[in-house]
C-alpha atoms as a PDB file:
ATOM      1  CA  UNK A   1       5.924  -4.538 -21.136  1.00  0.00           C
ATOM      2  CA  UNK A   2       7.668  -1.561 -19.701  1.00  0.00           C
ATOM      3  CA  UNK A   3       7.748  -0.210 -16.313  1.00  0.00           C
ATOM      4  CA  UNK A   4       9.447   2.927 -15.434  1.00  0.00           C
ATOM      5  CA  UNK A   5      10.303   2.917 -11.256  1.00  0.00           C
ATOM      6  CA  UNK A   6      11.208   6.189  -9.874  1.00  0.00           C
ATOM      7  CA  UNK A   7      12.244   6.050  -6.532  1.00  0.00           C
ATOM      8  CA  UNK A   8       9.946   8.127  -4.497  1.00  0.00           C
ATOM      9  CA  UNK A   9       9.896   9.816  -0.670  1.00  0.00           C
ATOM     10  CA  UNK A  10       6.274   9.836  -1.439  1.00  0.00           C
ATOM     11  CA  UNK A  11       3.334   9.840  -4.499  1.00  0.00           C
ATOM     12  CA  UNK A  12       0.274  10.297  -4.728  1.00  0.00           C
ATOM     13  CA  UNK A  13      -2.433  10.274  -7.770  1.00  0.00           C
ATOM     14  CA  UNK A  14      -5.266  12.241  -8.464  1.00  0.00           C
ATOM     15  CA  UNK A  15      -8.763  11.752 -10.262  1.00  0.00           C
ATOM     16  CA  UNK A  16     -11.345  14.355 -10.489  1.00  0.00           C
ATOM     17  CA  UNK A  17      -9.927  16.396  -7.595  1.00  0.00           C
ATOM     18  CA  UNK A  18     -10.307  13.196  -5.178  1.00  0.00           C
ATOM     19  CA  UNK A  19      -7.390  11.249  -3.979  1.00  0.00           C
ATOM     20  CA  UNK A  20      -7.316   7.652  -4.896  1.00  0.00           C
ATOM     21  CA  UNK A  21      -4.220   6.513  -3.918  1.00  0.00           C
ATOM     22  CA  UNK A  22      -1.230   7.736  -2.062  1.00  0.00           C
ATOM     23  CA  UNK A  23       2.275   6.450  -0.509  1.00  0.00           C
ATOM     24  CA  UNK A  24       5.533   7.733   1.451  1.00  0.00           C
ATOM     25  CA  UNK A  25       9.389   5.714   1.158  1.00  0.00           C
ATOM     26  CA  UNK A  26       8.480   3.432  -2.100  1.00  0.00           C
ATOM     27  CA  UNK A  27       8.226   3.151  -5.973  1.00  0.00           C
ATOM     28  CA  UNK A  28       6.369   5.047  -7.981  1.00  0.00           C
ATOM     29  CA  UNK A  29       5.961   2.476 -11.223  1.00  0.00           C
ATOM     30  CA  UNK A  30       4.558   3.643 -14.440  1.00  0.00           C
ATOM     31  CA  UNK A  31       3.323   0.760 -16.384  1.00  0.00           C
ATOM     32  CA  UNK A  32       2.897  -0.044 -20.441  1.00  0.00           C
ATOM     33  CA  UNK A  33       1.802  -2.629 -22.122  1.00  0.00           C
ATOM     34  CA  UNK A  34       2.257  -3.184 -25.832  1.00  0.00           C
ATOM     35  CA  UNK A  35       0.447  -5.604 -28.269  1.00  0.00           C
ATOM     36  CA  UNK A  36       2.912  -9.194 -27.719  1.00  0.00           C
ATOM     37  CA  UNK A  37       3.069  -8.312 -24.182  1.00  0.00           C
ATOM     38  CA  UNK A  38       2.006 -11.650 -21.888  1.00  0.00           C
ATOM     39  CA  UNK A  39       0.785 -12.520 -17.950  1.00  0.00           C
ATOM     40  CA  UNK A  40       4.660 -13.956 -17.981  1.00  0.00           C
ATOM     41  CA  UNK A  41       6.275 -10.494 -18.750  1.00  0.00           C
ATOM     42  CA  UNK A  42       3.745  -9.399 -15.977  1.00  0.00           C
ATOM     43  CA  UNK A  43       5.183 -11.532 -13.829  1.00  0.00           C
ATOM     44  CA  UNK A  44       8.710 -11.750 -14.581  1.00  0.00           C
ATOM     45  CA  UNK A  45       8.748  -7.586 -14.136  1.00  0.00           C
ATOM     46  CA  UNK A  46       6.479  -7.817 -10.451  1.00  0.00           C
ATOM     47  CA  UNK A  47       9.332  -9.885  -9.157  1.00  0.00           C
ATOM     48  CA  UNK A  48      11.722  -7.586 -10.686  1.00  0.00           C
ATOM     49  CA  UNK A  49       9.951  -4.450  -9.135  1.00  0.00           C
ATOM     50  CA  UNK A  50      10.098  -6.077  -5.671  1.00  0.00           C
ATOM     51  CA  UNK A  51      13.401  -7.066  -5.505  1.00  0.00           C
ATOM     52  CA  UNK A  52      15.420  -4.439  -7.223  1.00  0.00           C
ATOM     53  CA  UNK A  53      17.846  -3.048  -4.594  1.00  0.00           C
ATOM     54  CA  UNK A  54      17.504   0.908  -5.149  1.00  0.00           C
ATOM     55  CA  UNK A  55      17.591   2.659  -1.560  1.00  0.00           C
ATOM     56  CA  UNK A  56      20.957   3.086   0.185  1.00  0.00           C
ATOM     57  CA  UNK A  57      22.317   0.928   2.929  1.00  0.00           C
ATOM     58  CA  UNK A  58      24.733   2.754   6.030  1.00  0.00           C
ATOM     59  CA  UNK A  59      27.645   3.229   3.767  1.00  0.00           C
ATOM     60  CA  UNK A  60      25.202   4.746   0.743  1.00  0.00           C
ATOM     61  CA  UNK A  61      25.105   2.018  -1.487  1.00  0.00           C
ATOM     62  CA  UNK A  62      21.804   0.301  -3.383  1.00  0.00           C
ATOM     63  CA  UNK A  63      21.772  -2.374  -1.301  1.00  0.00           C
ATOM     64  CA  UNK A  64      18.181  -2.240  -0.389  1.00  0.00           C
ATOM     65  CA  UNK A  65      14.623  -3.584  -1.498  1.00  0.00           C
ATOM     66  CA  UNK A  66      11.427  -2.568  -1.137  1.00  0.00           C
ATOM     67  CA  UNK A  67      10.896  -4.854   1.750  1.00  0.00           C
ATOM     68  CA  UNK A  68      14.612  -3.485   3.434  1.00  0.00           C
ATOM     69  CA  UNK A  69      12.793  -0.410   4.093  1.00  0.00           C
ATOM     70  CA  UNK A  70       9.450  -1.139   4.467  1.00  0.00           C
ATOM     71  CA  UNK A  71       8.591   1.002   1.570  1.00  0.00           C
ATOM     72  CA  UNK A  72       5.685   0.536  -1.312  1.00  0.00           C
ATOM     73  CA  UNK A  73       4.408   0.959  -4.846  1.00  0.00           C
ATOM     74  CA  UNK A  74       2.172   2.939  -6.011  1.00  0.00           C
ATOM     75  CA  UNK A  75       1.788   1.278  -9.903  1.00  0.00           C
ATOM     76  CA  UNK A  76      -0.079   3.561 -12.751  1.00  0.00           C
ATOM     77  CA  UNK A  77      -1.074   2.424 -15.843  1.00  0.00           C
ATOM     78  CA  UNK A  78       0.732   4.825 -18.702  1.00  0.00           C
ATOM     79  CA  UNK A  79       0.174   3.944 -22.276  1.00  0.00           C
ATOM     80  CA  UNK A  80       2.074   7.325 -23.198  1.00  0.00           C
ATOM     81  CA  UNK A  81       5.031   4.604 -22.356  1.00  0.00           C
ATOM     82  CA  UNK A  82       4.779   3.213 -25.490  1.00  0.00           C
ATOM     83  CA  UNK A  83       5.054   6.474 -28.187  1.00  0.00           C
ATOM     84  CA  UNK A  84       6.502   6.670 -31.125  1.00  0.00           C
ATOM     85  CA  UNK A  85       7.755  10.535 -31.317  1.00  0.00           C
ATOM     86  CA  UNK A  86      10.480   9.091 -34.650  1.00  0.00           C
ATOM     87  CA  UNK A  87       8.184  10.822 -37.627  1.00  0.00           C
ATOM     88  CA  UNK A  88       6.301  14.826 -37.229  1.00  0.00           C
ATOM     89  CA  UNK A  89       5.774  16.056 -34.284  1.00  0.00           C
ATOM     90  CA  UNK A  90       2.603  14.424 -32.592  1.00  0.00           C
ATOM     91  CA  UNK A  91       3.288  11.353 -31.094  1.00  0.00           C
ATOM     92  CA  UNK A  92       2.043   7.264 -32.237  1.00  0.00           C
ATOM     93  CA  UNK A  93       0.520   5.396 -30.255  1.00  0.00           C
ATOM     94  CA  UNK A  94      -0.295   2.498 -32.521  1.00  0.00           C
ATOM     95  CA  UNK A  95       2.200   0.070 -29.992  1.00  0.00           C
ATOM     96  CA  UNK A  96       0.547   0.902 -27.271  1.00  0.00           C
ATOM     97  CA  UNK A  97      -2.086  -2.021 -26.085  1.00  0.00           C
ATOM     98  CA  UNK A  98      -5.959  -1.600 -26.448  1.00  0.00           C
ATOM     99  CA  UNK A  99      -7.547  -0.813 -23.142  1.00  0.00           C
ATOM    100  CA  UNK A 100      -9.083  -4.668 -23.224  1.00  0.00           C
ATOM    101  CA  UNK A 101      -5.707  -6.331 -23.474  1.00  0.00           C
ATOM    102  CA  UNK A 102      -3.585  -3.863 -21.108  1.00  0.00           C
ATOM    103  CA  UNK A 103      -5.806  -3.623 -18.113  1.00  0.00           C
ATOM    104  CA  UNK A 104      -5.816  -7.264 -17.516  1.00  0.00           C
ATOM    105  CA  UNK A 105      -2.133  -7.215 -17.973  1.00  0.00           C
ATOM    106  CA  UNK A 106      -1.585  -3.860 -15.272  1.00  0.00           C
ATOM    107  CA  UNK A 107      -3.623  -5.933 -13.081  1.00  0.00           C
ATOM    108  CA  UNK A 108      -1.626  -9.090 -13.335  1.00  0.00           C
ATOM    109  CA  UNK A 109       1.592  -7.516 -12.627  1.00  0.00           C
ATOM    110  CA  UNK A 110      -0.368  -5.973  -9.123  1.00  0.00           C
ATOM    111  CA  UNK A 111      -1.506  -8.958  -8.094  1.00  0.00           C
ATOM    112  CA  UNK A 112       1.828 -10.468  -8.864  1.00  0.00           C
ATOM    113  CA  UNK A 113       3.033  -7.585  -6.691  1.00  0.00           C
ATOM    114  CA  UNK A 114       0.920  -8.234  -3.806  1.00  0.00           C
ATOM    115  CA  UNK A 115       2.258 -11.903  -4.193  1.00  0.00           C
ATOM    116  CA  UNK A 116       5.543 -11.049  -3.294  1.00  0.00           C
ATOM    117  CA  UNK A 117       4.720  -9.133  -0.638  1.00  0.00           C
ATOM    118  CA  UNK A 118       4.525  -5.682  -1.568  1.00  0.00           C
ATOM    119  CA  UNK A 119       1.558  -3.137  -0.654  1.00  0.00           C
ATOM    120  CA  UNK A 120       0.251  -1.722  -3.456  1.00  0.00           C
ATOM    121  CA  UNK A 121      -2.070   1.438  -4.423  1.00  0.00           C
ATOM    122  CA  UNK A 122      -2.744   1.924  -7.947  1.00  0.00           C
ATOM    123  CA  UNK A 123      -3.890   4.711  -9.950  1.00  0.00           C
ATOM    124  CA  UNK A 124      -7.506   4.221 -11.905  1.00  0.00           C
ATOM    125  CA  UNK A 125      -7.085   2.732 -14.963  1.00  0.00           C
ATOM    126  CA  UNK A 126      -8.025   4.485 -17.509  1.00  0.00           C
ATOM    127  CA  UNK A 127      -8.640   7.659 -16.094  1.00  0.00           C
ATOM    128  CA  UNK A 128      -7.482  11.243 -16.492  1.00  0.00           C
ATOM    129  CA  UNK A 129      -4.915  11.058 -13.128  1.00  0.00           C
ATOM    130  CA  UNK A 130      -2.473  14.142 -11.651  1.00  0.00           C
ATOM    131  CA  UNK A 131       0.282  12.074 -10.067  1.00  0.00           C
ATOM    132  CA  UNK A 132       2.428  13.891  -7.579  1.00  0.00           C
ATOM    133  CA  UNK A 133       5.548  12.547  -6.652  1.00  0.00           C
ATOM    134  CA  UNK A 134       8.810  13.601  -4.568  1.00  0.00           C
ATOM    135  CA  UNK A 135      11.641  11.719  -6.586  1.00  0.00           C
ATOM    136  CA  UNK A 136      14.260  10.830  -4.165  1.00  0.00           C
ATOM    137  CA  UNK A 137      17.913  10.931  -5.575  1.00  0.00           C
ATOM    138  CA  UNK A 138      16.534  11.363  -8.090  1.00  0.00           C
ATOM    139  CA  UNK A 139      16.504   7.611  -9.215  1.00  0.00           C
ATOM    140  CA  UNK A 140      14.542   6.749 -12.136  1.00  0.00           C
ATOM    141  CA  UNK A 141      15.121   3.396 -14.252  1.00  0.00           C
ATOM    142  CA  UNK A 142      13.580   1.579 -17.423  1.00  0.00           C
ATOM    143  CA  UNK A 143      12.592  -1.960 -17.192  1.00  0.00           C
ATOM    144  CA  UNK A 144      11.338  -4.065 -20.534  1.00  0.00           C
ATOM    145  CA  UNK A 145      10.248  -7.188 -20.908  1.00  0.00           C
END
């Protein structure tokens, strides 16, 4: 699995011109899952979401959590994680999981979320979503599992 976390001032997603889902101070966390990928990984990378330290303590270092500053995640489902650009110039997506496999997997790691005490939105899985998001910093980092 792979979860991108950009640190957000707030996000918000999109479908069909209504808004599903939307949060200020948090994470916006983009989430792929490839073929091996296992509830485990899921898991491992919810706690790792909830307790990286990326927001800035008094003296303006990432000393902070999620639950430091009250803030949440708003987690999206992105297949597009897993392309292979290497060969031409239209992108693979043969390592990307199957719809059947992922979305258990997406939900796993929210509910493993929740778990640790973070409020969660998510995106629609699945669906054509516009995600909006202010990137604060900006801080964006790659997790795989």
């Amino acid at each position: 699995m792979r979860v991108v976390i950009q640190r957000v001032s707030e996000a918000s997603v999109t479908v069909e011109n209504e808004a599903v889902a939307a949060i200020g101070i948090g994470y916006l966390v983009l989430v792929g899952v490839t073929h091996d990928d296992t509830p485990a990984q899921a898991e491992w990378l919810a706690r790792k979401v909830a307790g990286i330290r990326l927001f800035e303590d008094d003296q303006g270092l990432t000393n902070l959590a999620l639950a430091d500053v009250g803030g949440e995640v708003l987690a999206v489902s992105q297949f597009t994680l897993y392309a292979d650009a290497r060969k031409g110039r239209r992108p693979s997506f043969v390592h990307a999981a199957r719809p059947e496999m992922a979305e258990p997997l997406f939900n796993r790691f929210v509910a493993a979320l929740r778990r640790e005490g973070v409020r969660v939105q998510t995106g629609v899985f699945g669906a054509h979503m516009r995600v909006a998001l202010v990137n604060d910093g900006p801080v964006t980092i790659l997790l795989e599992r």
